[in-house]
Protein backbone atom coordinates (compact mmCIF):
# COMPACT_ATOMS: atom_id res chain seq x y z
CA UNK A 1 95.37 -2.53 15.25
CA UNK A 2 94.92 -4.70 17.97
CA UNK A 3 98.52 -6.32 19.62
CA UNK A 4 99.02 -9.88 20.32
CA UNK A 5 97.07 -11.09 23.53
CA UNK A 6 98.34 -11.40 26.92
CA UNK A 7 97.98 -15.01 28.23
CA UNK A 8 98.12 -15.48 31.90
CA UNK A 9 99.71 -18.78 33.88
CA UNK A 10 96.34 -19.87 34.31
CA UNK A 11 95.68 -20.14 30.82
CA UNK A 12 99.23 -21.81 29.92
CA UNK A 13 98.46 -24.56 32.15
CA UNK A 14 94.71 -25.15 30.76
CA UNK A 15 96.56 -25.02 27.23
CA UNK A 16 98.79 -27.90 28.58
CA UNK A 17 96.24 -29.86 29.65
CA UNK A 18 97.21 -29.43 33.01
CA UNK A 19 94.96 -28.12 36.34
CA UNK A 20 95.29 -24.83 36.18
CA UNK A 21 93.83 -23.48 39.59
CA UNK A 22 95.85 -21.21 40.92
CA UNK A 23 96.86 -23.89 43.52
CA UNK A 24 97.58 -26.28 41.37
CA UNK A 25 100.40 -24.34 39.22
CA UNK A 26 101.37 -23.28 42.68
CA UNK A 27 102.08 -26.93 43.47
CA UNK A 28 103.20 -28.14 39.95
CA UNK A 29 106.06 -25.77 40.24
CA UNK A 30 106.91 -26.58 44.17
CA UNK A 31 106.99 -30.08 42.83
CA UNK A 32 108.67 -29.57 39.76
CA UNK A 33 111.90 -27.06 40.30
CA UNK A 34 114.21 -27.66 37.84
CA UNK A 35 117.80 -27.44 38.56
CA UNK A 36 119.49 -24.05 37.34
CA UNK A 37 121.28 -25.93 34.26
CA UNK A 38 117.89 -28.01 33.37
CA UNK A 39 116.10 -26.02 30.88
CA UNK A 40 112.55 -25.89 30.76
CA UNK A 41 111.42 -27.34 27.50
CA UNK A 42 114.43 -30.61 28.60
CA UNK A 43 112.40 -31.46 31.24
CA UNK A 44 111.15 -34.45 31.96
CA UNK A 45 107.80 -32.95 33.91
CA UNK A 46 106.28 -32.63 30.12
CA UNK A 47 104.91 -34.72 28.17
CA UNK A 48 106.06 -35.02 24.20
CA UNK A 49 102.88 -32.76 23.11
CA UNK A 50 103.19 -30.38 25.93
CA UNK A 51 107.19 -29.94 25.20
CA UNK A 52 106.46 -29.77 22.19
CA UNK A 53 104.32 -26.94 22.74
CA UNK A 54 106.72 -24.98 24.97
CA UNK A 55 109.34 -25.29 21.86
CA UNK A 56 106.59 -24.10 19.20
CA UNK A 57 105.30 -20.99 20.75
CA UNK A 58 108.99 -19.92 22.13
CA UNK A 59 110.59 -20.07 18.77
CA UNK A 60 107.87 -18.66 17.34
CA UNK A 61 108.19 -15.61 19.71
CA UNK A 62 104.42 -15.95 19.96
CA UNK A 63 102.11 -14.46 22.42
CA UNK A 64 102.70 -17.27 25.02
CA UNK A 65 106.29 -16.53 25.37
CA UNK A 66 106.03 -13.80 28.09
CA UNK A 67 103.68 -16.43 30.09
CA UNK A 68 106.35 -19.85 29.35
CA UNK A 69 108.93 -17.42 30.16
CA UNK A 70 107.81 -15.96 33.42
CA UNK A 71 107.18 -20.16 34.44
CA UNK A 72 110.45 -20.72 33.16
CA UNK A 73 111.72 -18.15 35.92
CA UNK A 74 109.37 -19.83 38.60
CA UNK A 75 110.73 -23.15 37.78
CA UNK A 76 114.24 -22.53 38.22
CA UNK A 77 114.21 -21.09 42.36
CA UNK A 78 118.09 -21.38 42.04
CA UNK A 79 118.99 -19.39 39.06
């Protein structure tokens, strides 16, 4: 039986409608830190469909968690 797929950063961005060049996320997030008690799917950087998103798949426990977790982590330098 095959697992849930891995998603990579690259693909969570294309799924957000976002660039998603490696240099682009790279710049999203320098542009975007969010302060240590902002969490990520409060933001303001997202629009409604995109939060909306974020919520969905981490309730869910779905297979983008790992990848909306591991930006969650980049997004929040201070933490």
């Amino acid at each position: 039986m095959l697992g849930e797929p891995e998603y990579t950063m690259n693909e969570l961005f294309a799924q957000l409608g976002l660039d998603s060049s490696d240099e682009a996320i790279n710049t999203f997030i320098e542009k975007n830190a969010l302060a240590k008690e902002e969490k990520l799917t409060e933001s303001n950087i997202w629009t409604d469909n995109q939060r909306m998103f974020l919520q969905e798949e981490w309730q869910k426990d779905a297979a983008w968690v790992e990848t909306i977790d591991e930006l969650n982590v980049r997004l929040h330098p201070s933490a």
